[in-house]
N, C-alpha and C. Protein backbone atom coordinates (compact mmCIF):
# COMPACT_ATOMS: atom_id res chain seq x y z
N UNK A 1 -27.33 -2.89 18.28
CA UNK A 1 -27.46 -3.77 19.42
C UNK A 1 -26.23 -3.66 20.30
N UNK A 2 -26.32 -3.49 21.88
CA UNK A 2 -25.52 -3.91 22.48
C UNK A 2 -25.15 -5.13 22.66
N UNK A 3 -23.69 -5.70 23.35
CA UNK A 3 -23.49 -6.92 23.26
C UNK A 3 -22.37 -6.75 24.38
N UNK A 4 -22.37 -8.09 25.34
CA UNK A 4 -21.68 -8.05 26.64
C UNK A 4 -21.30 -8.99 26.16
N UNK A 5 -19.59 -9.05 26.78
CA UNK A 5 -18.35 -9.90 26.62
C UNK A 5 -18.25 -11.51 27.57
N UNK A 6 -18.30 -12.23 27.47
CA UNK A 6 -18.08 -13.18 28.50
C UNK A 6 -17.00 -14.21 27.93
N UNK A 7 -16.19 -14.30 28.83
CA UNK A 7 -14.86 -15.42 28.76
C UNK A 7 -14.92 -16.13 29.28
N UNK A 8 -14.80 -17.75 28.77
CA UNK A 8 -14.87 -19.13 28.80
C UNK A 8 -13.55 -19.52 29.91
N UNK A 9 -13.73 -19.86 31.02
CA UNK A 9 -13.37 -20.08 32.41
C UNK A 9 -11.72 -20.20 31.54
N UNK A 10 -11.76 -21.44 30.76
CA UNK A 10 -10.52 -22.23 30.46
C UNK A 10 -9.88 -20.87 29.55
N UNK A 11 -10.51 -20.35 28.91
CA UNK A 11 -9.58 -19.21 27.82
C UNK A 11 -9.64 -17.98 28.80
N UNK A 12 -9.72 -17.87 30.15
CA UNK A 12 -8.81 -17.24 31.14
C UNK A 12 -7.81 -17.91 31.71
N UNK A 13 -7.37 -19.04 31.98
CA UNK A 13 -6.60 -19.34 32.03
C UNK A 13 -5.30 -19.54 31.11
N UNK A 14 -5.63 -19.27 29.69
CA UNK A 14 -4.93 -19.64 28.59
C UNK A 14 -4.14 -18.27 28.49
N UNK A 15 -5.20 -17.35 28.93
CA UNK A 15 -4.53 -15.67 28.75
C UNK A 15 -3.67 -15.35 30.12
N UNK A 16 -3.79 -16.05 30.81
CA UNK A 16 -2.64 -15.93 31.95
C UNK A 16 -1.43 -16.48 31.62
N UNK A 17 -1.45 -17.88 30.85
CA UNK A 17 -0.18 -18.21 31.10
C UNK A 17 0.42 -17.42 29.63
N UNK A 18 -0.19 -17.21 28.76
CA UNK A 18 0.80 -16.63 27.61
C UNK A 18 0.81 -15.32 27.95
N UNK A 19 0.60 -14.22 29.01
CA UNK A 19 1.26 -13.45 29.75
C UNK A 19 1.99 -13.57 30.74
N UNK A 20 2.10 -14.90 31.26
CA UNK A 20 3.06 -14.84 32.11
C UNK A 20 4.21 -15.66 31.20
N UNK A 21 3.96 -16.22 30.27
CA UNK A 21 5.28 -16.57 29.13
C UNK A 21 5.99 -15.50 28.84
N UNK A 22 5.47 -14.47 28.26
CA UNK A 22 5.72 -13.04 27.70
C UNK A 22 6.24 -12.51 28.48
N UNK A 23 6.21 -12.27 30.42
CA UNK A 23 6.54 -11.55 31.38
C UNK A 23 7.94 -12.62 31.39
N UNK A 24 8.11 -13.70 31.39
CA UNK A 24 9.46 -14.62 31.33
C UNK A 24 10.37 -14.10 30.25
N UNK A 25 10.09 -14.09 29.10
CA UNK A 25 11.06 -13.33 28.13
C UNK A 25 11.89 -11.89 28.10
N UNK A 26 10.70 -11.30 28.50
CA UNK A 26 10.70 -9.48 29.16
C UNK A 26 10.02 -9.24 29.77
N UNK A 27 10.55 -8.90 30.92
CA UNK A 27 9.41 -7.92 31.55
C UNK A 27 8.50 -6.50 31.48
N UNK A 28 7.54 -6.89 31.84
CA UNK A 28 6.00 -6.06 31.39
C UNK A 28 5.67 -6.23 29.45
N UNK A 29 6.07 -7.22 28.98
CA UNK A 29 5.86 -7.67 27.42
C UNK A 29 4.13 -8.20 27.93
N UNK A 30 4.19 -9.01 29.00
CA UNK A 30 2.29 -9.45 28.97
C UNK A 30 1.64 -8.80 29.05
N UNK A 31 2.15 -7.35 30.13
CA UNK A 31 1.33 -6.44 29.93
C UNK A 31 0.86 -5.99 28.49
N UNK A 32 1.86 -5.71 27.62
CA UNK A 32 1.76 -5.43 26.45
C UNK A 32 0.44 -6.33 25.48
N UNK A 33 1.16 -7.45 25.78
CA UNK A 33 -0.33 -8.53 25.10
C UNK A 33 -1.40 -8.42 25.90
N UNK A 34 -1.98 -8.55 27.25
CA UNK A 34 -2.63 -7.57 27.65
C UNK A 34 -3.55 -6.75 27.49
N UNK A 35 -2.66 -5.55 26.70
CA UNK A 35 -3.32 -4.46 26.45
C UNK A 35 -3.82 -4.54 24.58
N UNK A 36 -2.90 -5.46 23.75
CA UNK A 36 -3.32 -5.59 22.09
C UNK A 36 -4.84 -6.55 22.87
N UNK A 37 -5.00 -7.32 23.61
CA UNK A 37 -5.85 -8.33 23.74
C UNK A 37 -7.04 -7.31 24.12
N UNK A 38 -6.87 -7.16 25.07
CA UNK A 38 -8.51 -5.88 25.20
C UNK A 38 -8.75 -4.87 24.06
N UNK A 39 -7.60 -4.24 23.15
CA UNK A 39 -7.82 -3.58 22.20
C UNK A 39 -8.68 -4.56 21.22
N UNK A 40 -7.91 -5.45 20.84
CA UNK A 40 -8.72 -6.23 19.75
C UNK A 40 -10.52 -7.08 20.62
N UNK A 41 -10.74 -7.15 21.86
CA UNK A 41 -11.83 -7.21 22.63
C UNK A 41 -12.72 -5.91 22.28
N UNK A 42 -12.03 -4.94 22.28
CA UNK A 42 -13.14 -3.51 21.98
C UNK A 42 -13.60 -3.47 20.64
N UNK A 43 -12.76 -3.74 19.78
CA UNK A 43 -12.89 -3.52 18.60
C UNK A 43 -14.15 -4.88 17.98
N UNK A 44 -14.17 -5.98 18.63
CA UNK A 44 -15.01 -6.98 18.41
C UNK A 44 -16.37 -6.71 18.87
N UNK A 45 -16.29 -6.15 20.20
CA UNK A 45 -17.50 -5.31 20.92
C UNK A 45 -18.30 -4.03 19.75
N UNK A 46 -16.79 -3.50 19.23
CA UNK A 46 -17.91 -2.62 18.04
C UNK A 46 -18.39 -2.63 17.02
N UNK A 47 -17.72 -3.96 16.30
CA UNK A 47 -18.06 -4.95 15.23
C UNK A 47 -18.32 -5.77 15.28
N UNK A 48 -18.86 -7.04 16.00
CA UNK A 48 -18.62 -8.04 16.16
C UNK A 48 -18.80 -9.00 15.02
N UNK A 49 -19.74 -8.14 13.81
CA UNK A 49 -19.74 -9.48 12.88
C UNK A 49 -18.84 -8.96 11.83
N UNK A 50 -18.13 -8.09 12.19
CA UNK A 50 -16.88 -7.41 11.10
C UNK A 50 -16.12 -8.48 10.64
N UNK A 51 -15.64 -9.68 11.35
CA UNK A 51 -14.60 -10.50 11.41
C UNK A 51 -14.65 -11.76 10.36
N UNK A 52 -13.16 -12.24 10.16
CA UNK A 52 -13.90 -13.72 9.87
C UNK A 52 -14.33 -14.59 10.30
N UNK A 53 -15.18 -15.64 9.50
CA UNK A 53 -15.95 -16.78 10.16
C UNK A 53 -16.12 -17.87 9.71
N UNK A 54 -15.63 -18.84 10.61
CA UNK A 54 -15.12 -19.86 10.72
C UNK A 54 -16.30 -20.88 10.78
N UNK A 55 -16.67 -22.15 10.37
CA UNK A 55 -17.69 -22.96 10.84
C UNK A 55 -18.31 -22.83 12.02
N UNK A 56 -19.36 -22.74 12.47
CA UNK A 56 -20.03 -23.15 13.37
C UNK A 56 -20.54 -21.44 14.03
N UNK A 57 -20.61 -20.62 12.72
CA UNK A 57 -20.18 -19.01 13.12
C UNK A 57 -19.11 -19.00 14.34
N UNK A 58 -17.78 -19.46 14.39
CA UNK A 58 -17.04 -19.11 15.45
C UNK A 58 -16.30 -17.85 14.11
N UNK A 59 -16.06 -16.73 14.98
CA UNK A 59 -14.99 -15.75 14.48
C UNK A 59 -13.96 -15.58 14.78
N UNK A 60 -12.99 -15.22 14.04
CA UNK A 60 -11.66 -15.31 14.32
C UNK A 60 -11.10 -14.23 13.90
N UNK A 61 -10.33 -13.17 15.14
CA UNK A 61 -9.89 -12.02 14.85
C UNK A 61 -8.31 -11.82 15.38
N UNK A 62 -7.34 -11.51 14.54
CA UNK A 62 -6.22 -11.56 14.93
C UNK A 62 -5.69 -10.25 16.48
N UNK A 63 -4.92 -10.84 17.15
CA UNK A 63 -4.11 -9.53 17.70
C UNK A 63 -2.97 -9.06 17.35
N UNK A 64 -2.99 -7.74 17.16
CA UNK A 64 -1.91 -7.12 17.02
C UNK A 64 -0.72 -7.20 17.54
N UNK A 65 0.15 -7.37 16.85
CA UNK A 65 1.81 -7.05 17.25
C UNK A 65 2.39 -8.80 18.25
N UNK A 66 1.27 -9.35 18.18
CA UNK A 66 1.39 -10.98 19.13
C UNK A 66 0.80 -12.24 18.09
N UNK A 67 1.37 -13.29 17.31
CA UNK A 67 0.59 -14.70 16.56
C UNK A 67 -0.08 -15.35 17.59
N UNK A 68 -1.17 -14.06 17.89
CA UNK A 68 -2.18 -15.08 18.67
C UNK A 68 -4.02 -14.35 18.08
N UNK A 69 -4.81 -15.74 17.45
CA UNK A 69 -6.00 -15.00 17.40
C UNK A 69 -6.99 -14.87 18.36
N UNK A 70 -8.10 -14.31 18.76
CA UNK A 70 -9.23 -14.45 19.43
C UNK A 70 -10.22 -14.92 18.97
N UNK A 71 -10.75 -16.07 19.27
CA UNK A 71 -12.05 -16.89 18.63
C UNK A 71 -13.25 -16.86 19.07
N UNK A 72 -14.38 -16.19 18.71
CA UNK A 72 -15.50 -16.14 19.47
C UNK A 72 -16.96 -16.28 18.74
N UNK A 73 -17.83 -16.22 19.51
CA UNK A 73 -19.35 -16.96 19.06
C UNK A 73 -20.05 -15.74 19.21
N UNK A 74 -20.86 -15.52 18.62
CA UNK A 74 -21.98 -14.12 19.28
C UNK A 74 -23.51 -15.26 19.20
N UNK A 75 -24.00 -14.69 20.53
CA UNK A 75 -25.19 -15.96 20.80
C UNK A 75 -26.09 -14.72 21.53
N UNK A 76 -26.77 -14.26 20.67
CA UNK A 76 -28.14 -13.33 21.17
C UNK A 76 -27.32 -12.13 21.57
N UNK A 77 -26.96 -11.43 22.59
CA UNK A 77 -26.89 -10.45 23.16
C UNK A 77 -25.46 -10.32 23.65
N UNK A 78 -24.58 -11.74 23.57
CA UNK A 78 -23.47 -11.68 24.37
C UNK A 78 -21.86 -11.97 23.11
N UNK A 79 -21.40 -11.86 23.24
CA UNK A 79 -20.20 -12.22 22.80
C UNK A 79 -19.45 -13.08 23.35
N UNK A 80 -18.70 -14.50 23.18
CA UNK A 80 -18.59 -15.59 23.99
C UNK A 80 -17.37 -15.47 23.35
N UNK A 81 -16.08 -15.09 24.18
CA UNK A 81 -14.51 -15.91 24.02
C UNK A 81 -14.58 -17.02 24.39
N UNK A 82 -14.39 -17.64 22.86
CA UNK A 82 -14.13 -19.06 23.69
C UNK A 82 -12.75 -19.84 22.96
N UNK A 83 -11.69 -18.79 23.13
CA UNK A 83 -10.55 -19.19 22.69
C UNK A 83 -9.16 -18.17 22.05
N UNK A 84 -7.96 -18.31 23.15
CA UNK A 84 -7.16 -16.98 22.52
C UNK A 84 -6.26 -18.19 21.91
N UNK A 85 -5.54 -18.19 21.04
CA UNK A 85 -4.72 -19.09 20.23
C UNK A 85 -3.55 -18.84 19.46
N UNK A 86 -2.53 -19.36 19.97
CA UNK A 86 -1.47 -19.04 18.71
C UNK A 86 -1.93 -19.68 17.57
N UNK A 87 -1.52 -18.70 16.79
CA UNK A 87 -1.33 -19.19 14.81
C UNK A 87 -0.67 -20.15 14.96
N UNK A 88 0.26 -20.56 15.00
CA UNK A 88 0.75 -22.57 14.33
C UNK A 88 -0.35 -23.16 15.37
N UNK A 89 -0.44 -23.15 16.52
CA UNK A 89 -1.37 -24.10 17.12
C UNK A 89 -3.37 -24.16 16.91
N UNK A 90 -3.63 -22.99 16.18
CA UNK A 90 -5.20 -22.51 16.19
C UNK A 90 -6.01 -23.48 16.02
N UNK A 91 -5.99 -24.35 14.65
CA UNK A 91 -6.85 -25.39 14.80
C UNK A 91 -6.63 -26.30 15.37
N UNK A 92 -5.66 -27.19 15.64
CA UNK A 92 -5.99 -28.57 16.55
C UNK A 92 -6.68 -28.02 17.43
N UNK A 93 -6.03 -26.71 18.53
CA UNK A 93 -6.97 -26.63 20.06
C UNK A 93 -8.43 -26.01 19.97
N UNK A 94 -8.79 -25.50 18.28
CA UNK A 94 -9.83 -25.07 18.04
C UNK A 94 -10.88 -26.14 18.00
N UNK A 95 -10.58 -27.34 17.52
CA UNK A 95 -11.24 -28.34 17.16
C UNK A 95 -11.48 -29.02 19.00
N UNK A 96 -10.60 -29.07 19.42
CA UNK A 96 -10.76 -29.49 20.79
C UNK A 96 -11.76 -28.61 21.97
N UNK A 97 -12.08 -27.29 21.35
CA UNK A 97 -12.87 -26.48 22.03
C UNK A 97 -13.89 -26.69 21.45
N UNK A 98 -14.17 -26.53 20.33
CA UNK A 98 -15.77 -27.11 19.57
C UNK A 98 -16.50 -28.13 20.67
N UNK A 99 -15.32 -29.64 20.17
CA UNK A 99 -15.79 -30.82 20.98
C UNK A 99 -16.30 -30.03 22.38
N UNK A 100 -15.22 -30.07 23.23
CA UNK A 100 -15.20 -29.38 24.49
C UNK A 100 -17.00 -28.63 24.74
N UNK A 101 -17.27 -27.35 24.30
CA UNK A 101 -18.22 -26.16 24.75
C UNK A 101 -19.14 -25.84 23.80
N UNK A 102 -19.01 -26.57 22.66
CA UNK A 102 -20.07 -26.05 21.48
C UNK A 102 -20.79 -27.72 21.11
């Protein structure tokens, strides 16, 4: 099966500012997260039920080289980000996105 990507309005905004955090520390570092973030996006696109899974089938797949995971739903045909997250913070704002979109 194919499966198309779609990102949750608010977890584009979440991926802006922890690249523009990253661009504050060093510059072109967001690029860097960035680029682990679409890697680990492709790799979900070619597995998507490879991952672990979390209640409510949300999956949770780490990125590389950054303590941040990607949390997502697969609902028929699409793949739904609906959450990039640092590790110490993952569940409280996970639980707040449930409430929130699920």
């Amino acid at each position: 099966m194919t499966y198309s990507i779609k990102v949750l309005p608010e977890c584009i905004h979440e991926i802006v500012d922890i690249c523009d955090w990253y661009d504050h520390k060093r510059p072109k570092l967001g690029d860097e997260f960035e680029l682990s973030l679409d890697t680990t996006i492709t790799s979900i696109l070619k597995t998507p039920k490879g991952y672990s899974i979390l209640k409510r089938n949300i999956h949770k797949v780490k990125i590389a080289r950054f303590p941040y995971n990607v949390f997502n739903v697969i609902e028929s045909d699409v793949i739904l980000i609906i959450g990039v997250l640092h590790h110490s913070r993952s569940k409280k704002q996970l639980r707040k996105i449930i409430k929130r979109d699920l």
